[in-house]
PDB file of N, CA and C in Angstrom:
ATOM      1  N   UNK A   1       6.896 -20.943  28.957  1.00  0.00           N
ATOM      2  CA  UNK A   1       6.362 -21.136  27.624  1.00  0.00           C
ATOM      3  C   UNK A   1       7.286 -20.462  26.614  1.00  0.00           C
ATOM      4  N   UNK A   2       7.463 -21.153  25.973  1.00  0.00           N
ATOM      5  CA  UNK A   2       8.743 -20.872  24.742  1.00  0.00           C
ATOM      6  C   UNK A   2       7.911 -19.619  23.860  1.00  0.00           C
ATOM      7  N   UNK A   3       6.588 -20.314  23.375  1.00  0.00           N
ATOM      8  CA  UNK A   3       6.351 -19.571  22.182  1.00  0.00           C
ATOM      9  C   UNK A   3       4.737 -18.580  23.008  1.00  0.00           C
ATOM     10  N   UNK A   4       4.635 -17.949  23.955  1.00  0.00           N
ATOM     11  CA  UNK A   4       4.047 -17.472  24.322  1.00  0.00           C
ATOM     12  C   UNK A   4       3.885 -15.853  24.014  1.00  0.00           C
ATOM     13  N   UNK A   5       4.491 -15.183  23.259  1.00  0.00           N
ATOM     14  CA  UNK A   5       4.172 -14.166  22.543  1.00  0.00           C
ATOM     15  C   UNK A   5       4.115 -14.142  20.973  1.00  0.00           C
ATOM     16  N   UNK A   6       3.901 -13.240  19.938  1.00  0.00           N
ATOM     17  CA  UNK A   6       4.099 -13.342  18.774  1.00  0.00           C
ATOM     18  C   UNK A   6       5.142 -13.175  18.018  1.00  0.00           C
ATOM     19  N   UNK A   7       5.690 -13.378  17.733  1.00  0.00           N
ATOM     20  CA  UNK A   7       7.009 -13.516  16.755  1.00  0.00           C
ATOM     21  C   UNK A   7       6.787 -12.189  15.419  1.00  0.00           C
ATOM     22  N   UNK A   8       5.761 -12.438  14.670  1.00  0.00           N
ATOM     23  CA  UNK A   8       5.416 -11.445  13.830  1.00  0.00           C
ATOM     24  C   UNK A   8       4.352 -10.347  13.955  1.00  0.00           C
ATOM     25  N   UNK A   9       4.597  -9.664  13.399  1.00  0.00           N
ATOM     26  CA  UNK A   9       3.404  -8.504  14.182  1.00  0.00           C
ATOM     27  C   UNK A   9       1.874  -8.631  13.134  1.00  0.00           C
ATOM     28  N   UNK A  10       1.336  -9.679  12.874  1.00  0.00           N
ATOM     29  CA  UNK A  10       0.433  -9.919  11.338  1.00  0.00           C
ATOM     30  C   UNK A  10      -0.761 -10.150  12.874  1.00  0.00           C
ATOM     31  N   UNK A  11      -1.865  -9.507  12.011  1.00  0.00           N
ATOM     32  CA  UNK A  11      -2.770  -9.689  12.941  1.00  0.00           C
ATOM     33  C   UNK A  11      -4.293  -9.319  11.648  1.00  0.00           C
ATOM     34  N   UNK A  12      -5.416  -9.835  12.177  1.00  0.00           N
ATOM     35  CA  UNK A  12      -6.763  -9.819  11.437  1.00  0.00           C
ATOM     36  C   UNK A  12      -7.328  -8.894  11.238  1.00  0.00           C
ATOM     37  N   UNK A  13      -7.762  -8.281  10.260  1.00  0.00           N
ATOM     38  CA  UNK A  13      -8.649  -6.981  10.352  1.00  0.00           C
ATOM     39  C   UNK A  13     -10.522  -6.918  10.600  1.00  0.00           C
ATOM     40  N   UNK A  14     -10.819  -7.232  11.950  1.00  0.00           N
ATOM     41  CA  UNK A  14     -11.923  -7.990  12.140  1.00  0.00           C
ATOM     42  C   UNK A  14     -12.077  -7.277  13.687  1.00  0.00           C
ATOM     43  N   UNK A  15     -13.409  -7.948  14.124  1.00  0.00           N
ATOM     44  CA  UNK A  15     -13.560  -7.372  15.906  1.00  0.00           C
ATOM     45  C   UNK A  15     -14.562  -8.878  15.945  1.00  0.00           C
ATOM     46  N   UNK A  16     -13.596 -10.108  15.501  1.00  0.00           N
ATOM     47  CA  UNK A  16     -14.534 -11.091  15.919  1.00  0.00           C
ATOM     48  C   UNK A  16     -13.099 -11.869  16.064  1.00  0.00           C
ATOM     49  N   UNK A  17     -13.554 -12.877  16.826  1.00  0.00           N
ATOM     50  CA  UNK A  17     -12.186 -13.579  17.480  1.00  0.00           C
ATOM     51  C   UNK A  17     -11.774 -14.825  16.487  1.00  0.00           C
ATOM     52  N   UNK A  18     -12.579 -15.243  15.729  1.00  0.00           N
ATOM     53  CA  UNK A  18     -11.820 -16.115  14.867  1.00  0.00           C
ATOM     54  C   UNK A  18     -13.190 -16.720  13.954  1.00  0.00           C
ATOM     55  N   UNK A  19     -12.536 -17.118  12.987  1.00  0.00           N
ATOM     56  CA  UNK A  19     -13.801 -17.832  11.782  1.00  0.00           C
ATOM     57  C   UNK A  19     -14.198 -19.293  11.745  1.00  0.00           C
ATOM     58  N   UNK A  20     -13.976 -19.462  13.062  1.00  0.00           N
ATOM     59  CA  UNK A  20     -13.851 -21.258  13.310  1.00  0.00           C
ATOM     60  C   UNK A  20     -15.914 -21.505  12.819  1.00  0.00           C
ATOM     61  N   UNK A  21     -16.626 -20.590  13.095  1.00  0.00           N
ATOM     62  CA  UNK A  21     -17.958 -20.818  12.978  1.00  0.00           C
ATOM     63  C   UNK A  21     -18.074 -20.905  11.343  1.00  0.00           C
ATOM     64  N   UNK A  22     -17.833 -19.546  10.522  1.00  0.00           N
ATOM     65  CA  UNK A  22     -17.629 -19.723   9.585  1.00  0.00           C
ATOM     66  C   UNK A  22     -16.999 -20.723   8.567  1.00  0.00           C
ATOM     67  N   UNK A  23     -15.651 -21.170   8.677  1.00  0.00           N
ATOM     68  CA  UNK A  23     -15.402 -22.628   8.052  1.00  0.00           C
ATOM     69  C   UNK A  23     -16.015 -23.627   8.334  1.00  0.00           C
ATOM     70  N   UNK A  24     -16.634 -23.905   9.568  1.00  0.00           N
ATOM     71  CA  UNK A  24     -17.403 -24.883   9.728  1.00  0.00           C
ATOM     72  C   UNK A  24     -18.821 -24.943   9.225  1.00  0.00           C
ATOM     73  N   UNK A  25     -19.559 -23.998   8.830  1.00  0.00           N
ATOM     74  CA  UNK A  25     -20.525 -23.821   7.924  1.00  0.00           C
ATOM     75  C   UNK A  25     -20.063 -23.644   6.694  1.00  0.00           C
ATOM     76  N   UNK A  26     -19.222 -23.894   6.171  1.00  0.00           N
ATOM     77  CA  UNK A  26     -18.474 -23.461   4.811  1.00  0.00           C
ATOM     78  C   UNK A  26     -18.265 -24.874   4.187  1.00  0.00           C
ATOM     79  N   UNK A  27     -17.580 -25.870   5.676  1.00  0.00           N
ATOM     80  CA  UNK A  27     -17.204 -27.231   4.896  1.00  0.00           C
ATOM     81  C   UNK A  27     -18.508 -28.216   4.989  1.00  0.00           C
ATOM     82  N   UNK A  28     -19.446 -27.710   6.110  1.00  0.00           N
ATOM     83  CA  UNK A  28     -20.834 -28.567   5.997  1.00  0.00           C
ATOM     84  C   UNK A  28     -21.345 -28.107   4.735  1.00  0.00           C
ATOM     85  N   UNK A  29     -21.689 -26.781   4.211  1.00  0.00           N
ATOM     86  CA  UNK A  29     -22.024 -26.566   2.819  1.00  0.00           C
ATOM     87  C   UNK A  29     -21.454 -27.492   1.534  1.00  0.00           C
ATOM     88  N   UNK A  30     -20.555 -27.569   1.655  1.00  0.00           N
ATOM     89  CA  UNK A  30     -19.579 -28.370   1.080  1.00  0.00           C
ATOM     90  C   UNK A  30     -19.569 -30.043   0.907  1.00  0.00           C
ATOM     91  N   UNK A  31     -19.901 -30.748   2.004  1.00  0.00           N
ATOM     92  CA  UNK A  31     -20.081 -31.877   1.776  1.00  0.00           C
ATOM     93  C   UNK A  31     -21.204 -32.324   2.183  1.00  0.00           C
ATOM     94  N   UNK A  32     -22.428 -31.455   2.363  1.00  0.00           N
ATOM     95  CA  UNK A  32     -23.687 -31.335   1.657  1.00  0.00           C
ATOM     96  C   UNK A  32     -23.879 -31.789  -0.182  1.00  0.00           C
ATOM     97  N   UNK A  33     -23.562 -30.760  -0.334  1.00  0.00           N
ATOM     98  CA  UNK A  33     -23.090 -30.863  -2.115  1.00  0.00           C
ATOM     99  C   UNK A  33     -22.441 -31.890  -2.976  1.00  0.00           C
ATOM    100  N   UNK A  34     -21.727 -32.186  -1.699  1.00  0.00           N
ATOM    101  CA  UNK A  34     -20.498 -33.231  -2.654  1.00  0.00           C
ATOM    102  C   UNK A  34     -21.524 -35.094  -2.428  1.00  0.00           C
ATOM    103  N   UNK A  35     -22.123 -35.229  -1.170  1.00  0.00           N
ATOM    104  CA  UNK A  35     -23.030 -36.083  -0.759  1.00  0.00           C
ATOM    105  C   UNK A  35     -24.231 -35.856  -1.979  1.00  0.00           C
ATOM    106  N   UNK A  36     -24.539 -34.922  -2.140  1.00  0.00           N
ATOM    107  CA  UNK A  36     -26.052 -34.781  -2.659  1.00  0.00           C
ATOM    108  C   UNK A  36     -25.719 -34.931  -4.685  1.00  0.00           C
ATOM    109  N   UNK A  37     -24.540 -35.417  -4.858  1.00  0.00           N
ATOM    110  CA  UNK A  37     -24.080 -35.823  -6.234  1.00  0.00           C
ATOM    111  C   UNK A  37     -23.541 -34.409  -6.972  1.00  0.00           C
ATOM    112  N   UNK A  38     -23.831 -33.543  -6.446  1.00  0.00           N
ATOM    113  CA  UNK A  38     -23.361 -31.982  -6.837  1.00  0.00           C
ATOM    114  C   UNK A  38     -21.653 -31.952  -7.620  1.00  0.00           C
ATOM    115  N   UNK A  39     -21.287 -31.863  -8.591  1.00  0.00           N
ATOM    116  CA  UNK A  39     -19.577 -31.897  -9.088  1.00  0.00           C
ATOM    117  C   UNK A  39     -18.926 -30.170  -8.341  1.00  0.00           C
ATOM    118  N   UNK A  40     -18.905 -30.175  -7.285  1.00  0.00           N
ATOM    119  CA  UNK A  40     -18.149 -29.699  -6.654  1.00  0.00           C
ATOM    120  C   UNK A  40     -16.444 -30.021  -6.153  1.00  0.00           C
ATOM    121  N   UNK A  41     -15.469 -29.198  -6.972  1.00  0.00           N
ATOM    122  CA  UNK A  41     -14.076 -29.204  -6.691  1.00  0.00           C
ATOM    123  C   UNK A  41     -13.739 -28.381  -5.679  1.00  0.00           C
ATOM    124  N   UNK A  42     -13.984 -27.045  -5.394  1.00  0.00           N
ATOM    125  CA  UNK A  42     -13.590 -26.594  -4.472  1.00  0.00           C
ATOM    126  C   UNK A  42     -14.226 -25.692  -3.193  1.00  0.00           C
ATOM    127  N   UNK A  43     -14.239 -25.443  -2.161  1.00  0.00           N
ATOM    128  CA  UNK A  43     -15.188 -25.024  -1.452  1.00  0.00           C
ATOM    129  C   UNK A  43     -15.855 -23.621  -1.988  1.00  0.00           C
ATOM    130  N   UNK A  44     -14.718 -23.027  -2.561  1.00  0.00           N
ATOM    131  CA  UNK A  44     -14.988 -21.432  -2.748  1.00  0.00           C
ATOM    132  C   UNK A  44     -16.593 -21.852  -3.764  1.00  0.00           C
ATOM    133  N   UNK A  45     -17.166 -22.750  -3.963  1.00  0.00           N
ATOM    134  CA  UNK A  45     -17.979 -22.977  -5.037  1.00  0.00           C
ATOM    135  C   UNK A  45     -19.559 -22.932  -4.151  1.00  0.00           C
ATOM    136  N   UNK A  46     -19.169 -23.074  -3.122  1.00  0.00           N
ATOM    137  CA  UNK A  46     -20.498 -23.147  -2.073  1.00  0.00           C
ATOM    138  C   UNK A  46     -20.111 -22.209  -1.398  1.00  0.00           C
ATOM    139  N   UNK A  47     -19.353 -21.525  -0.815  1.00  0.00           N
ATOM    140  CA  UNK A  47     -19.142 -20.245  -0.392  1.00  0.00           C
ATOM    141  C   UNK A  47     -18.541 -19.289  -0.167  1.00  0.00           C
ATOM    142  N   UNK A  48     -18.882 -18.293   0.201  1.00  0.00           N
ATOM    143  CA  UNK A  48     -17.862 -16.815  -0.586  1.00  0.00           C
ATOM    144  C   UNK A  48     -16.796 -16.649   0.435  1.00  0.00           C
ATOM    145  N   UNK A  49     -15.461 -16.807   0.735  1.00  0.00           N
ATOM    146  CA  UNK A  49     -14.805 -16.270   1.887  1.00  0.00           C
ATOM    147  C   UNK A  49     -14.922 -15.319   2.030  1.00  0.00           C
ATOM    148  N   UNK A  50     -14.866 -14.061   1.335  1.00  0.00           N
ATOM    149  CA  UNK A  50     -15.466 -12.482   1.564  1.00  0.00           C
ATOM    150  C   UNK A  50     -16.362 -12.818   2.694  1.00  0.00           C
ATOM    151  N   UNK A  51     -17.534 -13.080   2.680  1.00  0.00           N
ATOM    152  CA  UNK A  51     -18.504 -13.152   3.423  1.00  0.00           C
ATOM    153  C   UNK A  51     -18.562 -13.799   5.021  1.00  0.00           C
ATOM    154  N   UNK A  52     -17.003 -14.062   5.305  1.00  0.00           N
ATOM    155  CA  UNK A  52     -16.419 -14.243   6.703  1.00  0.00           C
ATOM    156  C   UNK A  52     -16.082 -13.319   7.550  1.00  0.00           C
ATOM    157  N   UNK A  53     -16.610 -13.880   8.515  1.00  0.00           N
ATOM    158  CA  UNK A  53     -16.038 -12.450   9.894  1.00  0.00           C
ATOM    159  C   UNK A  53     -14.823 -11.561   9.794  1.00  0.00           C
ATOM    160  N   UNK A  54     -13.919 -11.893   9.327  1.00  0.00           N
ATOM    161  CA  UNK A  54     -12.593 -11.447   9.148  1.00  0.00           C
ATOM    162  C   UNK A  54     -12.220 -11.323   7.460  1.00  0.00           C
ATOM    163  N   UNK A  55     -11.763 -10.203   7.557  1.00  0.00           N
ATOM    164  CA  UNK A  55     -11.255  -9.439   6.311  1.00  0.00           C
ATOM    165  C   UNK A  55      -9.967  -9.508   5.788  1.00  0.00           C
ATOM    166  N   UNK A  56      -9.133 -10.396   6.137  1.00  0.00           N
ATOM    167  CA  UNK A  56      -8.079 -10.605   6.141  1.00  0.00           C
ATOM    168  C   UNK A  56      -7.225 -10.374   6.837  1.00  0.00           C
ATOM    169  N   UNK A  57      -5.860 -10.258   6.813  1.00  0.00           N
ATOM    170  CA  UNK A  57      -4.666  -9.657   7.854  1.00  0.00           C
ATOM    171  C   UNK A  57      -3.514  -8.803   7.626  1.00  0.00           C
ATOM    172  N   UNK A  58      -2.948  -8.485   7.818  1.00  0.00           N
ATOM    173  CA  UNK A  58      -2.636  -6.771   7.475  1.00  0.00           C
ATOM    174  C   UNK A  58      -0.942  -7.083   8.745  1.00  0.00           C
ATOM    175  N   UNK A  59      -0.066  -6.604   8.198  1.00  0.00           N
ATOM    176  CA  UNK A  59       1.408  -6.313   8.988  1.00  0.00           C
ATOM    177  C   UNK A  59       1.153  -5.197   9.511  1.00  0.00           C
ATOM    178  N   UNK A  60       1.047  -5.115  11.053  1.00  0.00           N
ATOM    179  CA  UNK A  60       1.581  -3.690  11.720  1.00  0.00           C
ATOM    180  C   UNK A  60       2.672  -3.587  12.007  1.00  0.00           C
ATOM    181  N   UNK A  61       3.108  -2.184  11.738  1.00  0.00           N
ATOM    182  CA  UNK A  61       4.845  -2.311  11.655  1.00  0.00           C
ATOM    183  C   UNK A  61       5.198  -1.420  13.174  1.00  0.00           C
ATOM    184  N   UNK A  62       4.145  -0.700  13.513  1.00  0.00           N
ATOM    185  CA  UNK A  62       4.163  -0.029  14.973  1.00  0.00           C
ATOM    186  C   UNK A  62       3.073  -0.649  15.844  1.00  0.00           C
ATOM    187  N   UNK A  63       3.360  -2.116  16.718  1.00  0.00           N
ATOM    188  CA  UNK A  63       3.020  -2.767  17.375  1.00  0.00           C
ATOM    189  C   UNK A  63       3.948  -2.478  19.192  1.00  0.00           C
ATOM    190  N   UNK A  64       3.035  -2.176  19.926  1.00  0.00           N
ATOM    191  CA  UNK A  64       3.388  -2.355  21.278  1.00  0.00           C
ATOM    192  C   UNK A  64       3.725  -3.535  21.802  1.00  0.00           C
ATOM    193  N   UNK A  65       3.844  -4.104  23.249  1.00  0.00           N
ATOM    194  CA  UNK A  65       4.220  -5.289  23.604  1.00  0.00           C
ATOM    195  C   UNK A  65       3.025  -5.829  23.957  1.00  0.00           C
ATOM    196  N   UNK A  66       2.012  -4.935  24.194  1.00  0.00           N
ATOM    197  CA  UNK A  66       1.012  -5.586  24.859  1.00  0.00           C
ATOM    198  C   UNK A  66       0.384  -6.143  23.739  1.00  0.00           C
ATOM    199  N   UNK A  67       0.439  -5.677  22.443  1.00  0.00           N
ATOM    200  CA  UNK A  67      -0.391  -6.005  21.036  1.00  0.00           C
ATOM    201  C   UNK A  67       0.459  -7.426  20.592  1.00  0.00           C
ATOM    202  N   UNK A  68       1.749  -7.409  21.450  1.00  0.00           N
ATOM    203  CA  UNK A  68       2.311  -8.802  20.283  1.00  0.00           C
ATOM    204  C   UNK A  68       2.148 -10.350  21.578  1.00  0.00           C
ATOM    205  N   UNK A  69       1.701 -10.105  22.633  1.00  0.00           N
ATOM    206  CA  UNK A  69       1.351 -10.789  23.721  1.00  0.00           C
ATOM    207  C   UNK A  69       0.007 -11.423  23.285  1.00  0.00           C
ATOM    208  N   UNK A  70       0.163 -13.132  23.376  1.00  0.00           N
ATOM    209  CA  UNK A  70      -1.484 -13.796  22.872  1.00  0.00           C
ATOM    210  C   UNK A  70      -2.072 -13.974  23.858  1.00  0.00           C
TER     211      UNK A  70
END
Protein backbone atom coordinates (compact mmCIF):
# COMPACT_ATOMS: atom_id res chain seq x y z
CA UNK A 1 0.00 0.00 0.00
CA UNK A 2 1.49 3.20 -1.27
CA UNK A 3 -0.45 5.58 0.86
CA UNK A 4 -0.87 3.56 4.03
CA UNK A 5 0.48 5.94 6.61
CA UNK A 6 -0.01 9.74 7.02
CA UNK A 7 1.90 12.09 5.18
CA UNK A 8 0.93 15.09 7.51
CA UNK A 9 0.78 15.02 11.09
CA UNK A 10 -3.05 17.08 11.19
CA UNK A 11 -5.27 15.10 13.20
CA UNK A 12 -9.02 15.95 15.05
CA UNK A 13 -9.45 17.27 18.35
CA UNK A 14 -12.30 14.86 19.36
CA UNK A 15 -12.53 11.09 21.07
CA UNK A 16 -15.18 10.23 18.42
CA UNK A 17 -14.10 8.58 15.22
CA UNK A 18 -15.62 10.69 12.65
CA UNK A 19 -18.82 13.07 11.96
CA UNK A 20 -20.22 10.93 9.22
CA UNK A 21 -23.53 10.74 11.71
CA UNK A 22 -23.47 14.29 12.17
CA UNK A 23 -23.37 15.55 8.41
CA UNK A 24 -25.80 13.21 7.69
CA UNK A 25 -28.30 14.71 10.06
CA UNK A 26 -27.09 18.10 9.03
CA UNK A 27 -27.87 17.48 5.17
CA UNK A 28 -31.33 15.63 6.03
CA UNK A 29 -32.05 18.93 8.07
CA UNK A 30 -31.28 20.63 5.11
CA UNK A 31 -33.28 19.22 2.46
CA UNK A 32 -36.07 18.91 4.80
CA UNK A 33 -36.17 22.75 4.56
CA UNK A 34 -35.28 23.20 1.15
CA UNK A 35 -38.40 20.45 0.22
CA UNK A 36 -40.72 22.10 2.74
CA UNK A 37 -40.37 25.66 0.51
CA UNK A 38 -38.00 27.08 3.34
CA UNK A 39 -35.28 29.83 1.24
CA UNK A 40 -32.45 28.09 2.57
CA UNK A 41 -28.80 28.82 0.85
CA UNK A 42 -26.60 27.23 3.01
CA UNK A 43 -26.49 24.36 5.44
CA UNK A 44 -24.84 26.33 8.26
CA UNK A 45 -28.62 27.82 8.32
CA UNK A 46 -30.16 24.55 9.75
CA UNK A 47 -27.21 23.66 11.65
CA UNK A 48 -24.48 24.69 13.87
CA UNK A 49 -21.10 22.83 12.95
CA UNK A 50 -19.85 23.77 16.48
CA UNK A 51 -22.32 21.39 17.66
CA UNK A 52 -20.38 18.31 15.93
CA UNK A 53 -18.46 15.60 17.53
CA UNK A 54 -15.24 17.02 16.52
CA UNK A 55 -13.75 20.35 17.27
CA UNK A 56 -11.70 20.75 14.61
CA UNK A 57 -7.98 19.77 13.78
CA UNK A 58 -4.93 20.98 15.13
CA UNK A 59 -0.97 20.18 13.54
CA UNK A 60 1.08 18.05 15.91
CA UNK A 61 4.49 18.85 15.37
CA UNK A 62 5.79 15.96 17.95
CA UNK A 63 4.00 12.95 16.43
CA UNK A 64 5.39 9.29 16.93
CA UNK A 65 5.15 6.59 14.21
CA UNK A 66 2.59 4.85 15.74
CA UNK A 67 0.35 8.28 15.79
CA UNK A 68 1.07 8.88 11.94
CA UNK A 69 0.04 5.02 11.05
CA UNK A 70 -4.01 4.86 9.91
Amino acid sequence: MSRSFRRHPVFGITTARSEKCDKQLANRRFRHAWKQGHDVVHIREVSDPWSFAKDGKKYWRATGSVDMAK
